[in-house]
Protein backbone atom coordinates (compact mmCIF):
# COMPACT_ATOMS: atom_id res chain seq x y z
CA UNK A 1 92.65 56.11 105.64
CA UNK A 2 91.49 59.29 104.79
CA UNK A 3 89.56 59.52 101.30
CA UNK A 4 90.08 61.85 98.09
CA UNK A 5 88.79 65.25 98.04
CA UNK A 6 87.57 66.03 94.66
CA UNK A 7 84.94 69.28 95.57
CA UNK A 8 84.77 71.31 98.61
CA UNK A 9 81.02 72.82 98.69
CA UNK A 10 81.06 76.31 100.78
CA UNK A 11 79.23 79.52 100.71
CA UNK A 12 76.90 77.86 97.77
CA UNK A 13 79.85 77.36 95.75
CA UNK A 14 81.20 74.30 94.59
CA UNK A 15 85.31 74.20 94.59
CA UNK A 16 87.27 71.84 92.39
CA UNK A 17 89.94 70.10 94.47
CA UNK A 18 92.76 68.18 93.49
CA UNK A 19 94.21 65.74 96.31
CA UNK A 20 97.07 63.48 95.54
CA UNK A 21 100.01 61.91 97.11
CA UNK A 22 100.11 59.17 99.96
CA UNK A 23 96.68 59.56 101.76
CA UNK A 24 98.11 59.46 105.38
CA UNK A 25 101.20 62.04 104.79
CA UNK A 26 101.07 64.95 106.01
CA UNK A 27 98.22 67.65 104.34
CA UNK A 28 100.07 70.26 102.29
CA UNK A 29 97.06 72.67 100.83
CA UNK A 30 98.68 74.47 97.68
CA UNK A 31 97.36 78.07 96.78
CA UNK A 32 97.31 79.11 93.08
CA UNK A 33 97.77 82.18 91.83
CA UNK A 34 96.74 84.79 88.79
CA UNK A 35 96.06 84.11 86.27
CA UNK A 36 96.89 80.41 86.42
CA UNK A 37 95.11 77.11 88.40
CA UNK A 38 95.93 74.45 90.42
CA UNK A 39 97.97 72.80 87.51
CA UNK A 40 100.91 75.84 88.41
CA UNK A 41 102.03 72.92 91.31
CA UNK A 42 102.38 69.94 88.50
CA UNK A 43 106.04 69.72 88.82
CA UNK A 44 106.18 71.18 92.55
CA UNK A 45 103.60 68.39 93.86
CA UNK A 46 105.26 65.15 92.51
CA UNK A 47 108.19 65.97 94.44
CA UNK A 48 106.29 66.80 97.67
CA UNK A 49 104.95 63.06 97.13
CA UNK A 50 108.18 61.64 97.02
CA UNK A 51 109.15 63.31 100.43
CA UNK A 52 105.95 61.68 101.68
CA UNK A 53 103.74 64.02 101.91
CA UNK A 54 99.97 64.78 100.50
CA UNK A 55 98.91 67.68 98.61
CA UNK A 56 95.95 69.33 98.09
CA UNK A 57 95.51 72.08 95.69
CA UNK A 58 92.40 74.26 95.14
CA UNK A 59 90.94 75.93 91.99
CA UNK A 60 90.01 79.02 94.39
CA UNK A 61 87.53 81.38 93.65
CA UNK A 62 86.40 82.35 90.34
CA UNK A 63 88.79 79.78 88.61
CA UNK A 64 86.42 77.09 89.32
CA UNK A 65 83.66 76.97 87.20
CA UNK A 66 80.80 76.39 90.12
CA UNK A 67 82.67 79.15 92.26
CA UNK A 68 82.45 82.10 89.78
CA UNK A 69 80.30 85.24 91.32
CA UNK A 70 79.85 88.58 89.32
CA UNK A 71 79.47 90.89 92.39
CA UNK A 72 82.95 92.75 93.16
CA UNK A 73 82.28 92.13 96.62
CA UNK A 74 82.09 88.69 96.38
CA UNK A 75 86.59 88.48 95.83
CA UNK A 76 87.35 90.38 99.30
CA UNK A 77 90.21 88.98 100.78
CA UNK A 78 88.20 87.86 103.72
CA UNK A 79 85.87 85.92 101.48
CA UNK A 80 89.10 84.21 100.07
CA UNK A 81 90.17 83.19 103.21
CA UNK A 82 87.28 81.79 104.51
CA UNK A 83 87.24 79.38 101.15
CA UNK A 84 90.62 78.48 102.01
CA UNK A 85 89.78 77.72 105.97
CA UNK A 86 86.40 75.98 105.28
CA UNK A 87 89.03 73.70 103.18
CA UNK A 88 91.04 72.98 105.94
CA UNK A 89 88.36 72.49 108.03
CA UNK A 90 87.11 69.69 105.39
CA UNK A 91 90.95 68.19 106.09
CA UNK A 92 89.83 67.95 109.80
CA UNK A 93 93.26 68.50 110.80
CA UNK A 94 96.05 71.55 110.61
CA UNK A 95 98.12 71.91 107.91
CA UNK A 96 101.13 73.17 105.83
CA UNK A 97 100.45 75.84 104.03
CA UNK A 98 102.09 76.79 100.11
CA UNK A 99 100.57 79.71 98.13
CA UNK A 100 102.26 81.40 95.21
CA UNK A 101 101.63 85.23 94.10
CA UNK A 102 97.71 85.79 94.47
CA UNK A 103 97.45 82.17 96.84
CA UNK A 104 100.33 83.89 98.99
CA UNK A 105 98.43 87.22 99.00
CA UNK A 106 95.80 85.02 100.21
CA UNK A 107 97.38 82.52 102.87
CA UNK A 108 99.46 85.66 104.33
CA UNK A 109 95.40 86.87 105.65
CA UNK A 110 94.91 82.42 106.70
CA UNK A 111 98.12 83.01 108.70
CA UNK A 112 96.97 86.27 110.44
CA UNK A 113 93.09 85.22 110.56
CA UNK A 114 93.36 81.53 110.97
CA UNK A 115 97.09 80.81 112.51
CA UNK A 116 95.09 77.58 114.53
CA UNK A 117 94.86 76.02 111.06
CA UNK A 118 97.73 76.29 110.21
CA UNK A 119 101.31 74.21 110.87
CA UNK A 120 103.70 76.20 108.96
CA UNK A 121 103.21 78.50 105.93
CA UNK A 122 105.49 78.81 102.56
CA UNK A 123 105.00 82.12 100.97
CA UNK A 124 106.03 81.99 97.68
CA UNK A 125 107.07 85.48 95.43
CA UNK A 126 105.01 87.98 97.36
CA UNK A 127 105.64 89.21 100.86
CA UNK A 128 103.75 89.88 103.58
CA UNK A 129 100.99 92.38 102.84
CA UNK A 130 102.41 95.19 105.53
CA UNK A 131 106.12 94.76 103.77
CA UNK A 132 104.55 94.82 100.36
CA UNK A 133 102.21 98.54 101.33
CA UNK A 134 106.15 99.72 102.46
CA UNK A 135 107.34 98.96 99.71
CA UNK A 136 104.73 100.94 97.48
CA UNK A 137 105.83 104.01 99.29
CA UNK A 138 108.74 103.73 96.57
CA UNK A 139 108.33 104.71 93.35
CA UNK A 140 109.90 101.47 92.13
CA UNK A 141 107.42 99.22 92.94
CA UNK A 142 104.68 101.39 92.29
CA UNK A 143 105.90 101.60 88.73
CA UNK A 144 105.92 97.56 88.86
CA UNK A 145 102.19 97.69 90.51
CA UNK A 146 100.98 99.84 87.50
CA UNK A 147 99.07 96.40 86.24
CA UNK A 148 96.77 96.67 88.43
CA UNK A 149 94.96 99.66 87.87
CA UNK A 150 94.82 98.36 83.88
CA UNK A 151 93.41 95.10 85.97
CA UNK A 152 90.74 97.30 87.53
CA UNK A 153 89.64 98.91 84.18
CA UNK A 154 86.12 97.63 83.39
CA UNK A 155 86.17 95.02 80.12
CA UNK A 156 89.39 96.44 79.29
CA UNK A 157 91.78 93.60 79.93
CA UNK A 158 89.37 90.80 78.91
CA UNK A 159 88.98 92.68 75.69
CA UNK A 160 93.13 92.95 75.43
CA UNK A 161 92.84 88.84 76.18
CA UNK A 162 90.63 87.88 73.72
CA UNK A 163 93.57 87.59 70.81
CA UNK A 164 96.33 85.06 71.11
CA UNK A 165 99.50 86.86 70.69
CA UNK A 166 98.11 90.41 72.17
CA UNK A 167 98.52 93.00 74.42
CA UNK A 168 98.00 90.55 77.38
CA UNK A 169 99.71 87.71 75.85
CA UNK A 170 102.51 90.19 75.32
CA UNK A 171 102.59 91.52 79.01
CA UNK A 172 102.69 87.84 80.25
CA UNK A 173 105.60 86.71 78.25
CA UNK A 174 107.80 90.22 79.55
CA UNK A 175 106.57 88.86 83.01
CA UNK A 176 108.73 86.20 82.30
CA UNK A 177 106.44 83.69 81.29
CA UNK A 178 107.28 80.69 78.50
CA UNK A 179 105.34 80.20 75.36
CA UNK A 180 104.32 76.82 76.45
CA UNK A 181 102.92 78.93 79.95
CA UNK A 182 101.44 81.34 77.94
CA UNK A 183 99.69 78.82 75.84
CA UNK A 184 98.70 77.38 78.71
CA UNK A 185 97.34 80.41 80.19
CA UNK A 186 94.87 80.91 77.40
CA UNK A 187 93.62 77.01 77.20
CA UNK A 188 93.25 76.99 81.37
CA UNK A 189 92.07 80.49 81.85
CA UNK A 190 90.52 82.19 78.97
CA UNK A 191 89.21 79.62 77.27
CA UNK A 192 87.68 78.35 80.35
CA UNK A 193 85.73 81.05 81.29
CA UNK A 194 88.26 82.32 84.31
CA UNK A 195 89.79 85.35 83.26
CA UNK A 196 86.80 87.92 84.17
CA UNK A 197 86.06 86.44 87.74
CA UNK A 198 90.11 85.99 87.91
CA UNK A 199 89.99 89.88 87.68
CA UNK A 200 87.67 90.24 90.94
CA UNK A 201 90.42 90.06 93.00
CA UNK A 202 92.19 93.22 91.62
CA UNK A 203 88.72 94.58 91.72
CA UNK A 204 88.12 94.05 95.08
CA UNK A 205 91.05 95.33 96.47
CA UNK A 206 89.81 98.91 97.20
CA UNK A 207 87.31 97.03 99.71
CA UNK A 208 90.04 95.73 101.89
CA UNK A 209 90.11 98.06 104.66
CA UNK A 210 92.97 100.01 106.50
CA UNK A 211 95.39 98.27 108.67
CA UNK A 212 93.76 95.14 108.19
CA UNK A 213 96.43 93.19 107.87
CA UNK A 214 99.11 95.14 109.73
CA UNK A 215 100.03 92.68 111.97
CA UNK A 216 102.51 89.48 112.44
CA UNK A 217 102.38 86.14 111.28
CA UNK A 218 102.80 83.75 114.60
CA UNK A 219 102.87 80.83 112.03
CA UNK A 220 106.45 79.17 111.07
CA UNK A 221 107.37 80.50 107.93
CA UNK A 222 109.87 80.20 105.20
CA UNK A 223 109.25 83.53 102.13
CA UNK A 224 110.34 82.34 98.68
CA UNK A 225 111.59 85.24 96.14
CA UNK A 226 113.43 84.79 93.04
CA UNK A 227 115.48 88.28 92.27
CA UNK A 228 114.00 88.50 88.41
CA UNK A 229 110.23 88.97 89.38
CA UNK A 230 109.25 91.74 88.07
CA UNK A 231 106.71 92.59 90.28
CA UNK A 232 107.67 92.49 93.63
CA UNK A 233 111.18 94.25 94.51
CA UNK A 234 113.63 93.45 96.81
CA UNK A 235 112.67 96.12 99.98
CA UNK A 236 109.39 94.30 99.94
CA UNK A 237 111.21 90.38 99.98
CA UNK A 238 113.49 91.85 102.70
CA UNK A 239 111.30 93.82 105.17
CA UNK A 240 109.17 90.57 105.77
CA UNK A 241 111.00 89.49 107.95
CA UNK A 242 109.70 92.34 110.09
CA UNK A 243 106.66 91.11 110.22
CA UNK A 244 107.12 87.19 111.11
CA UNK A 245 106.93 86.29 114.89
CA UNK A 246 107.86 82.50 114.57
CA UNK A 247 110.94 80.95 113.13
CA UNK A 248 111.46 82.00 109.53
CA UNK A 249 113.62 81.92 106.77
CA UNK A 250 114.16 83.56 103.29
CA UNK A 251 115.30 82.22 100.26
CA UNK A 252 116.36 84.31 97.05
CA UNK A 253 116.17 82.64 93.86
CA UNK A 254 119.04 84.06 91.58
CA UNK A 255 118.14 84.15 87.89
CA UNK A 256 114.20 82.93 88.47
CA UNK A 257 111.45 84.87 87.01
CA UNK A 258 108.23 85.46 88.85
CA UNK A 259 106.99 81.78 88.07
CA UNK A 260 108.76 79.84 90.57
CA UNK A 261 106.81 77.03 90.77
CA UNK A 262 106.78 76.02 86.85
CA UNK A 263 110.63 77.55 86.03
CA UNK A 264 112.05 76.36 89.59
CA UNK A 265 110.47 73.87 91.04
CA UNK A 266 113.06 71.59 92.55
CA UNK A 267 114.08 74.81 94.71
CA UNK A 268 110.53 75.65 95.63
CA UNK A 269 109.67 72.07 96.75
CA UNK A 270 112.75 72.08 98.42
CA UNK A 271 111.85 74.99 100.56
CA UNK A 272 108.21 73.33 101.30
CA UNK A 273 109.92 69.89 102.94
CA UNK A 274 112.48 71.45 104.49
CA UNK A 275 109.79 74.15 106.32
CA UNK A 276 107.58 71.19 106.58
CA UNK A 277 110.22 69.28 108.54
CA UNK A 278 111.46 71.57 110.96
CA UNK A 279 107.54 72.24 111.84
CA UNK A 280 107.23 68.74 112.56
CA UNK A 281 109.97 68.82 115.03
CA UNK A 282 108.80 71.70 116.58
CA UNK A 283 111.19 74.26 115.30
């Protein structure tokens, strides 16, 4: 029977993990993304459980308070990934993968670095990363991408957080987020110390090099989008499927902001079992 994992140590960091569900189901690693923590799968992960299956969610880098480095250079992608692979390794066996917005960003490099870890991959709200640089030759999701050069301003956003009810508080809520997810944003994030090393990911994103992820997933995968996110549009959701050499599927959410796992998550883990499933039967 395999035990809890509570902490993954890597690179001199130590990880917070949360691992629940029956011990000997089948590993599902869940992927977080900004600016929220492993808590964005609370109503996605019970259900997972009842399907029979384990989950294991990470507070990734910078959101866990012994994984927090200052150095830009320290939130490249492949850095990310290698967190994310040393904590499948700890599993000691392949798993399913789930990441939503920045933990997709993320597990879309695991599936193209890593596929051998890897027994199928949910994508949830953001494409793959060659379908999402087509889509920002348009001028409509460029316009939707304009956060993240405010992101990449130095002290500039943390300054905006620092007010309940301001300029960032403000920009969450038209991004579709609830009060009570707002609220939560500020207890889980800025009040614990995340929000600046959150921000390192945007930062490092000039560091990620040309072409380096313009290639095909080989993993199974299903893509999750929900047709009122506001930052991703639909040429992006659609041309993935471009850039998937293994069974896949796509599912639109009609009427679902960009927070699919809080605002929809009998549809999200939906999509997980049923992915997990047909991986498990080989399809």
């Amino acid at each position: 029977m395999t035990d809890r994992m509570r902490t993954l140590h890597h690179d001199g960091f130590t990880f917070d993990v949360l691992d629940e569900g029956p011990r000997d189901g089948k590993p599902v690693v869940l992927l977080h993304g900004f600016p929220e923590r492993s808590s964005t799968w609370r109503l996605v992960a019970p259900l997972l459980h009842e399907a029979g299956l384990r989950t294991i969610a990470l507070d990734q880098r910078g959101y866990s308070p012994g994984a927090r480095p200052r150095r830009r250079r320290d939130y490249k992608v492949s850095n990310l990934v290698g967190d994310v692979a040393a904590l499948i390794e700890e599993v000691g066996e392949p798993v399913h993968l789930v990441g939503h917005d920045w933990g997709a960003a993320v597990g879309w490099a695991v599936t193209l670095r890593r596929p051998d870890l890897l027994r199928s991959w949910t994508a949830v709200s953001v494409p793959h990363p060659a379908a999402f640089a087509r889509a920002m030759k348009t001028k409509s999701q460029r316009r939707r991408s304009r956060y993240m050069l405010f992101f990449n301003v130095p002290l500039l956003p943390e300054l905006s957080a620092r007010r309940a009810g301001g300029r960032f508080d403000q920009s969450m809520s038209r991004a579709g987020m609830t009060a009570e997810e707002v609220t939560r944003f500020r207890q889980e994030i800025v009040a614990y110390g995340a929000l600046p090393h959150a921000l390192g990911w945007y930062r490092a994103l000039p560091l990620l090099k040309p072409g380096e992820t313009d290639h095909k997933t080989t993993v199974p995968t299903t893509f999750v989008w929900s047709d009122r996110d506001i930052a991703i549009t639909r040429s992006g959701a659609e041309a993935t499927k471009d850039w998937v050499a293994a069974p896949y599927q796509f599912l639109e959410l009609p009427g679902v902001s960009h927070w699919i796992p809080t605002q929809a998550p009998d549809d999200c883990a939906a999509a997980i079992i049923e992915r997990v499933l047909a991986s498990e039967v080989g399809a």
